[in-house]
C-alpha atoms as a PDB file:
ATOM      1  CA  UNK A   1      83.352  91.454 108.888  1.00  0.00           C
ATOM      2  CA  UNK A   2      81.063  92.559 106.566  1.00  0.00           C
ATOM      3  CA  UNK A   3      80.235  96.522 106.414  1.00  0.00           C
ATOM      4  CA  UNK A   4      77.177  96.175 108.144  1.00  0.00           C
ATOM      5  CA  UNK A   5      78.952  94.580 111.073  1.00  0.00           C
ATOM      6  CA  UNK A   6      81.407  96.674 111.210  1.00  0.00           C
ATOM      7  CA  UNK A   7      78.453  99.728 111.723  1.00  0.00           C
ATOM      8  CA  UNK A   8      76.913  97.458 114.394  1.00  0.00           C
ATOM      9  CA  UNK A   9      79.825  97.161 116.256  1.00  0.00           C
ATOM     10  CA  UNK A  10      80.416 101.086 115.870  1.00  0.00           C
ATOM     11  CA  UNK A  11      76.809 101.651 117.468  1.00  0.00           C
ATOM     12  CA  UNK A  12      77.722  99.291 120.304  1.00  0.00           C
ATOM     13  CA  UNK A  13      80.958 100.808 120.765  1.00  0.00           C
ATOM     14  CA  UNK A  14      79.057 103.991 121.358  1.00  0.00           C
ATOM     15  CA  UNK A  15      76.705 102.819 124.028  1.00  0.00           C
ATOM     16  CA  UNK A  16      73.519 103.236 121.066  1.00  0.00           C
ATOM     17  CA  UNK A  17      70.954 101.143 120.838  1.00  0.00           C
ATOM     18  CA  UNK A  18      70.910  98.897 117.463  1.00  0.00           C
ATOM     19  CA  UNK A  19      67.533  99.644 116.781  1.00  0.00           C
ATOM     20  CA  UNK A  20      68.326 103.456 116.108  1.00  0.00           C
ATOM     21  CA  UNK A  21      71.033 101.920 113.231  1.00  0.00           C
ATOM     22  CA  UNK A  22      68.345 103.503 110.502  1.00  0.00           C
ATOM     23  CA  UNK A  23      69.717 107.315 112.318  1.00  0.00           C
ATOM     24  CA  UNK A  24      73.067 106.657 111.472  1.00  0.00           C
ATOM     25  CA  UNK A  25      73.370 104.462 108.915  1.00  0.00           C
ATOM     26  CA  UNK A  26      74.337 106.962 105.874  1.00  0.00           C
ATOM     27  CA  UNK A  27      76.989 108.617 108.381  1.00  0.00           C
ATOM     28  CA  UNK A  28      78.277 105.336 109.442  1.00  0.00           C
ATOM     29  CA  UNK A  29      78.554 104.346 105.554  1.00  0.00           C
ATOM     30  CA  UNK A  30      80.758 107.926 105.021  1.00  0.00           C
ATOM     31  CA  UNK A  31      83.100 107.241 108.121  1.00  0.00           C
ATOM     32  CA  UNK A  32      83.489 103.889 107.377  1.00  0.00           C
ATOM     33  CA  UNK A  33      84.567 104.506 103.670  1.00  0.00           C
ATOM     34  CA  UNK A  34      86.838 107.589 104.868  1.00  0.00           C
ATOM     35  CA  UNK A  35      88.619 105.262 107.189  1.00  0.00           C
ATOM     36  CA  UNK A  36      89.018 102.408 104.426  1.00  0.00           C
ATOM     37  CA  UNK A  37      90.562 104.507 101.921  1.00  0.00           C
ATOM     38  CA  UNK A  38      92.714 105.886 104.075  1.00  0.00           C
ATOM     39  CA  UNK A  39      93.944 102.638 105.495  1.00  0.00           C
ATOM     40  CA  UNK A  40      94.161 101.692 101.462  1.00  0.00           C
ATOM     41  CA  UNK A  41      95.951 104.814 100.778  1.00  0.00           C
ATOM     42  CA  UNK A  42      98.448 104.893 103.479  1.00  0.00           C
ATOM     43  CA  UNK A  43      98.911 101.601 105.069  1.00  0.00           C
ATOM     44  CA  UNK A  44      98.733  99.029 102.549  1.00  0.00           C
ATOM     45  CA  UNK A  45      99.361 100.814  98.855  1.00  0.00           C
ATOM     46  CA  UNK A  46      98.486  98.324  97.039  1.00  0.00           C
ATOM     47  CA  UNK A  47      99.936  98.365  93.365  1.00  0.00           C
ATOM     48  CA  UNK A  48      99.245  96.666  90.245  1.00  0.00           C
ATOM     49  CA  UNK A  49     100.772  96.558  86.042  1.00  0.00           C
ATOM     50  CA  UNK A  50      98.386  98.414  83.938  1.00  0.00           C
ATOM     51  CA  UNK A  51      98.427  98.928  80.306  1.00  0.00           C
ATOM     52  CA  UNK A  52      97.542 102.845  79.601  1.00  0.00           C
ATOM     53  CA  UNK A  53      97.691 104.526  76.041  1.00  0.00           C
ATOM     54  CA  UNK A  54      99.093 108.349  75.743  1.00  0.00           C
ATOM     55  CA  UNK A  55      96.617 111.163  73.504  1.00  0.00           C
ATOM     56  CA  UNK A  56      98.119 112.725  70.730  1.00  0.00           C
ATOM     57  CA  UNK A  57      99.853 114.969  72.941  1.00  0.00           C
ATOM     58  CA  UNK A  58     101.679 112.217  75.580  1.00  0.00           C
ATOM     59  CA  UNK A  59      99.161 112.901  77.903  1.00  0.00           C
ATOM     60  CA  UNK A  60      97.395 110.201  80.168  1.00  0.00           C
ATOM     61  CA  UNK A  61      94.489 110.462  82.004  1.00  0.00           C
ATOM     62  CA  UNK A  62      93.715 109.157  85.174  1.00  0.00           C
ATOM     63  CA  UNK A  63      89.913 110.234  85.302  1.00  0.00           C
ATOM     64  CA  UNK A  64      87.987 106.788  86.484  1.00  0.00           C
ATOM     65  CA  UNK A  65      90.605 104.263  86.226  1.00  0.00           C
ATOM     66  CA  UNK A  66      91.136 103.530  90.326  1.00  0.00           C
ATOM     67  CA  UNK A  67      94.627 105.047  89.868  1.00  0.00           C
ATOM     68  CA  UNK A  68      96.113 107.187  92.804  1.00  0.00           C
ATOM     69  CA  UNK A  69      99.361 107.303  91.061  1.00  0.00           C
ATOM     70  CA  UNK A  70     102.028 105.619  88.726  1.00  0.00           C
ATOM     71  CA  UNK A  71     105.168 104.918  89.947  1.00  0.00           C
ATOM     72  CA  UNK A  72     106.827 103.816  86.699  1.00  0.00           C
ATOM     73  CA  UNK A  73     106.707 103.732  83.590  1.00  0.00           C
ATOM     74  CA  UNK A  74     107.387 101.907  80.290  1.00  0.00           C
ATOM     75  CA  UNK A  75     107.475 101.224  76.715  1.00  0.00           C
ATOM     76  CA  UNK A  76     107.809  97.492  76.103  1.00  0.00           C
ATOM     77  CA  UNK A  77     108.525  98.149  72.245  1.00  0.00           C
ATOM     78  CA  UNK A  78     111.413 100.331  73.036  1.00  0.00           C
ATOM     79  CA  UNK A  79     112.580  98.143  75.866  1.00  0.00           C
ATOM     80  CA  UNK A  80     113.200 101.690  78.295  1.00  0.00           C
ATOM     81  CA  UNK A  81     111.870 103.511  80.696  1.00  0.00           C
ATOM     82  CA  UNK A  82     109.447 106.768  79.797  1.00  0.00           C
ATOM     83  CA  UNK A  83     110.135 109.914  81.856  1.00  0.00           C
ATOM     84  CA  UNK A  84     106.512 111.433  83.150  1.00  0.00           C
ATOM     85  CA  UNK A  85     105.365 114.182  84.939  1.00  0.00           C
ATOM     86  CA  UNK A  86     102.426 114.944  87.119  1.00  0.00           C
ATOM     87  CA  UNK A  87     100.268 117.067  86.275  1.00  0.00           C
ATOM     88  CA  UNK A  88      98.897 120.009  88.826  1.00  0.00           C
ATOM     89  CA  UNK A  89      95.519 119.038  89.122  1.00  0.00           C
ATOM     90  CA  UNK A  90      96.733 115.278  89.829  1.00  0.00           C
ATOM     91  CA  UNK A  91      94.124 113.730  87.015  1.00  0.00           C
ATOM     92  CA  UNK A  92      96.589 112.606  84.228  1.00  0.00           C
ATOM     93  CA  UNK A  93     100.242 112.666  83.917  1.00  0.00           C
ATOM     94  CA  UNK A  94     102.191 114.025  80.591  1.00  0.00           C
ATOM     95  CA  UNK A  95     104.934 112.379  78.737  1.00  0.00           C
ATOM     96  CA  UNK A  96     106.907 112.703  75.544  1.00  0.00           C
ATOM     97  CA  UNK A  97     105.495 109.582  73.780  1.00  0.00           C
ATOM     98  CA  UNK A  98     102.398 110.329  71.888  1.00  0.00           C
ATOM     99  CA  UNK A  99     100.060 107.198  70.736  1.00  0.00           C
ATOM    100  CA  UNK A 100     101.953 105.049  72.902  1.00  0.00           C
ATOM    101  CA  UNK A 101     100.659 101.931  74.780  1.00  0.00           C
ATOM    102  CA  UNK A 102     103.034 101.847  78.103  1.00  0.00           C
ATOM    103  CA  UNK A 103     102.981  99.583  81.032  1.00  0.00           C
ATOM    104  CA  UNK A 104     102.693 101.278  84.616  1.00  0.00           C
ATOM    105  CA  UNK A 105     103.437 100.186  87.783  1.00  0.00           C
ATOM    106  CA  UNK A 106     100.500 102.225  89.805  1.00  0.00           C
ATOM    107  CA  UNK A 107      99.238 102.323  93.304  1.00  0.00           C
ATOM    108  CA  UNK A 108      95.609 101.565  92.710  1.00  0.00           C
ATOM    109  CA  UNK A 109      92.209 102.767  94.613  1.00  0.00           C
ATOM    110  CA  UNK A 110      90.222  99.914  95.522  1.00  0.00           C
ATOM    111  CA  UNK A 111      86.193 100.371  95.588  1.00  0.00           C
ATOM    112  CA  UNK A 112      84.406 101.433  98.268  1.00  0.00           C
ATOM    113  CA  UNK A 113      82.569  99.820 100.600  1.00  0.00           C
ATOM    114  CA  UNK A 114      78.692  99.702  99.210  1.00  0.00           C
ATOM    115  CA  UNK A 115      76.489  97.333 100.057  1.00  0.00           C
ATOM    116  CA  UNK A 116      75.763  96.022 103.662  1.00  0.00           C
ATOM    117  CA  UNK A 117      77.455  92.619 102.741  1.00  0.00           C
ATOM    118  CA  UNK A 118      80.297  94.573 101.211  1.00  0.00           C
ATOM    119  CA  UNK A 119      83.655  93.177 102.790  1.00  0.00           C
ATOM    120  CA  UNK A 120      87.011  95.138 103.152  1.00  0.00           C
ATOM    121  CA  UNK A 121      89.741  93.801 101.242  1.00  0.00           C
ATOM    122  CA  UNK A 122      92.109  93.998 104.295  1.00  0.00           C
ATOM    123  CA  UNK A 123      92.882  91.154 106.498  1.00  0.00           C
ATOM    124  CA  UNK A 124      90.339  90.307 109.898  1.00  0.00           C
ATOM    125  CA  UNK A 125      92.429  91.788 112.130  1.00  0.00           C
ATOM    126  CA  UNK A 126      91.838  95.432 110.758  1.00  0.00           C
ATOM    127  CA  UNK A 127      87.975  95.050 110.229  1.00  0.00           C
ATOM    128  CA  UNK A 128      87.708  96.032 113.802  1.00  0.00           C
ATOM    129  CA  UNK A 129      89.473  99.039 113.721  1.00  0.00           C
ATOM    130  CA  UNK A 130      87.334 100.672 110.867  1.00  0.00           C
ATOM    131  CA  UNK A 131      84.672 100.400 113.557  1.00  0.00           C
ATOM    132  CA  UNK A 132      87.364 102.614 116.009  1.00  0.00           C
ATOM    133  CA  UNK A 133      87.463 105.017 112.902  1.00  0.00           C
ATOM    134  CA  UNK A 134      83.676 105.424 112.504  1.00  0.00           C
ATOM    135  CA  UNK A 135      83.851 106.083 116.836  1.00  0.00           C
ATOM    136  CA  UNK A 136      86.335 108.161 116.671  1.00  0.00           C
ATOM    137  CA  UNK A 137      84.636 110.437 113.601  1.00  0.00           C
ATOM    138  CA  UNK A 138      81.331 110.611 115.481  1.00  0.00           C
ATOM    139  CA  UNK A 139      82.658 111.820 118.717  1.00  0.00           C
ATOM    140  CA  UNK A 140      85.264 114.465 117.025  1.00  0.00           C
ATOM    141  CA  UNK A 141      83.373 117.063 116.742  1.00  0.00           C
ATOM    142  CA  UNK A 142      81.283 117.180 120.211  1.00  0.00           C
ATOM    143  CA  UNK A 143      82.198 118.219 123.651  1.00  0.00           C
ATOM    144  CA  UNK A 144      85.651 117.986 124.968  1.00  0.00           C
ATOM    145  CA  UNK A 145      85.256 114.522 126.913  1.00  0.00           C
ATOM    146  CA  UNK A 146      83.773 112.923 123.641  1.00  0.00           C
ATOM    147  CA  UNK A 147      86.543 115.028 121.635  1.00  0.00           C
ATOM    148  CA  UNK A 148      88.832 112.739 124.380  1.00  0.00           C
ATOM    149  CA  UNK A 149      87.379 109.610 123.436  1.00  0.00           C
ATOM    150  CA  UNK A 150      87.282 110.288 120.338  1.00  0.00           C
ATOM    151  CA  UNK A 151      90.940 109.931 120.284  1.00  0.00           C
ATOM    152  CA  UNK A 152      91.087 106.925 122.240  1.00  0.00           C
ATOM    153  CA  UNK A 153      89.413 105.444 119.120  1.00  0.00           C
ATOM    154  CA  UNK A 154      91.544 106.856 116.526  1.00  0.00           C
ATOM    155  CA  UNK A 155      94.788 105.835 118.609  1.00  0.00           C
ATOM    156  CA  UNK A 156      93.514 102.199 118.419  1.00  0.00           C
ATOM    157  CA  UNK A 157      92.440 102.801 114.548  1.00  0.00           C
ATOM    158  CA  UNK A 158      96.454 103.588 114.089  1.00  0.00           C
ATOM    159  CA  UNK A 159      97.713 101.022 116.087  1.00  0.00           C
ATOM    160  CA  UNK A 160      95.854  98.688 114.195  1.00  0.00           C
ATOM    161  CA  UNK A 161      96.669 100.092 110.618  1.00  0.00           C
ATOM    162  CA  UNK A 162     100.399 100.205 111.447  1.00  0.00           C
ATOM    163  CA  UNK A 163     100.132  96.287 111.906  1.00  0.00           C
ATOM    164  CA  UNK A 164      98.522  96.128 109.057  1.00  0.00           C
ATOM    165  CA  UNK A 165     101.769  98.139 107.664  1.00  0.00           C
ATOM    166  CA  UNK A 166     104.202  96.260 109.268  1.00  0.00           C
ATOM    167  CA  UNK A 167     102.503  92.865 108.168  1.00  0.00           C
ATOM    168  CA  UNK A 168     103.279  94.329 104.686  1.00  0.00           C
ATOM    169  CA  UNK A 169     106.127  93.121 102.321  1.00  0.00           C
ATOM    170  CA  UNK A 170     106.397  97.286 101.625  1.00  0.00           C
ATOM    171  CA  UNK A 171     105.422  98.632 104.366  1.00  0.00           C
ATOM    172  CA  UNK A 172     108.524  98.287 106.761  1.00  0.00           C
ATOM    173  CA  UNK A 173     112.263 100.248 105.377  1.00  0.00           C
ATOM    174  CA  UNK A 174     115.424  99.627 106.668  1.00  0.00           C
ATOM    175  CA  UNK A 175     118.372 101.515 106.383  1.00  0.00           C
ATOM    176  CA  UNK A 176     122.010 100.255 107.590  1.00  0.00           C
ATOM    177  CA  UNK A 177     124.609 101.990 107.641  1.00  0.00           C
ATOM    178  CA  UNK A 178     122.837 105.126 107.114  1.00  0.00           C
ATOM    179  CA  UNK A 179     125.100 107.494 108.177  1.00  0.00           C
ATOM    180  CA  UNK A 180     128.498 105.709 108.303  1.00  0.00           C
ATOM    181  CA  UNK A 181     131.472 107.666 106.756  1.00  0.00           C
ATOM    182  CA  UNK A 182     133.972 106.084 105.228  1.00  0.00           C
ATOM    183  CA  UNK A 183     137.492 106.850 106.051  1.00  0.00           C
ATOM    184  CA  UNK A 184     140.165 106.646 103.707  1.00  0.00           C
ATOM    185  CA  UNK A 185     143.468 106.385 104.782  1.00  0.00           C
ATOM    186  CA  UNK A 186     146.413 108.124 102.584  1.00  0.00           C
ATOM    187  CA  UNK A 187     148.420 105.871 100.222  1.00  0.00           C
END
């Protein structure tokens, strides 16, 4: 679905008429953005290798380069891993390699949705649900019966994300033998 069908089917969902589309449209745009980087963010993570260079102080920074954070990092002429920290305000990270090109492993931001014919890069089956997400943003902050509603929608925006998650090579964790003691019997 492209974005603008996704809005469509929002207006629908609400019982709206399509013709008063030009009314919501910028709204629609916002909720459906919030409710595609969130999916993005949370559900699916997705991660890619990218080559970053450290200032003359180890520091990188993040500022415009669709990173939401680095997960590892390394110097391929040194063959090791780089240690890194954070940094508070979340825009850069610091390290102890100055003028250094190092590979990360990042969890990138992808682009938001723009243009009516703008398509989310997550499969069909979640299109839908960014349509719950724009319902379910609209109706939040009314009356108590559309506050109710309201969560109808986001329960089937989760529901649909956590497939999404589950469908995921990452997005599923399990632990055996979690909490199994081992006894050791005396020689």
């Amino acid at each position: 679905m492209t974005l603008a069908q996704i809005m469509k089917t929002a207006l629908k969902m609400l019982d709206e008429p399509p013709e008063d589309m030009s009314e919501y449209d910028e709204l629609f745009r916002l909720y459906a953005n919030d409710g595609y980087q969130r999916a993005v963010g949370t559900y699916v993570c997705p991660r890619e290798m990218r080559r970053l260079t450290t200032d003359a102080n180890g520091r990188i920074d993040l500022h415009g380069t669709g990173i939401r954070r680095i997960i590892r990092l390394e110097d391929d002429a040194l063959h090791c891993s780089v240690f890194f920290r954070p940094e508070e305000d979340g825009c850069g990270v610091s390290t102890v390699m100055p003028g250094r090109q190092l590979t990360a492993l990042c969890v990138v931001r992808w682009p938001d949705l723009v243009q009516d014919s703008d398509e989310p890069r997550l499969p069909s089956f979640a299109h839908p649900a960014l349509a719950d997400y724009i319902c379910y943003r609209h109706l939040s902050s009314g009356s108590m019966v559309k506050q109710k509603r309201a969560q109808a929608f986001y329960a089937q925006y989760v529901s649909a994300m956590q497939r999404l998650s589950a469908d995921s090579p990452r997005g599923t964790h399990r632990h055996r033998n979690l909490y199994a003691a081992t006894a050791m019997k005396p020689l």
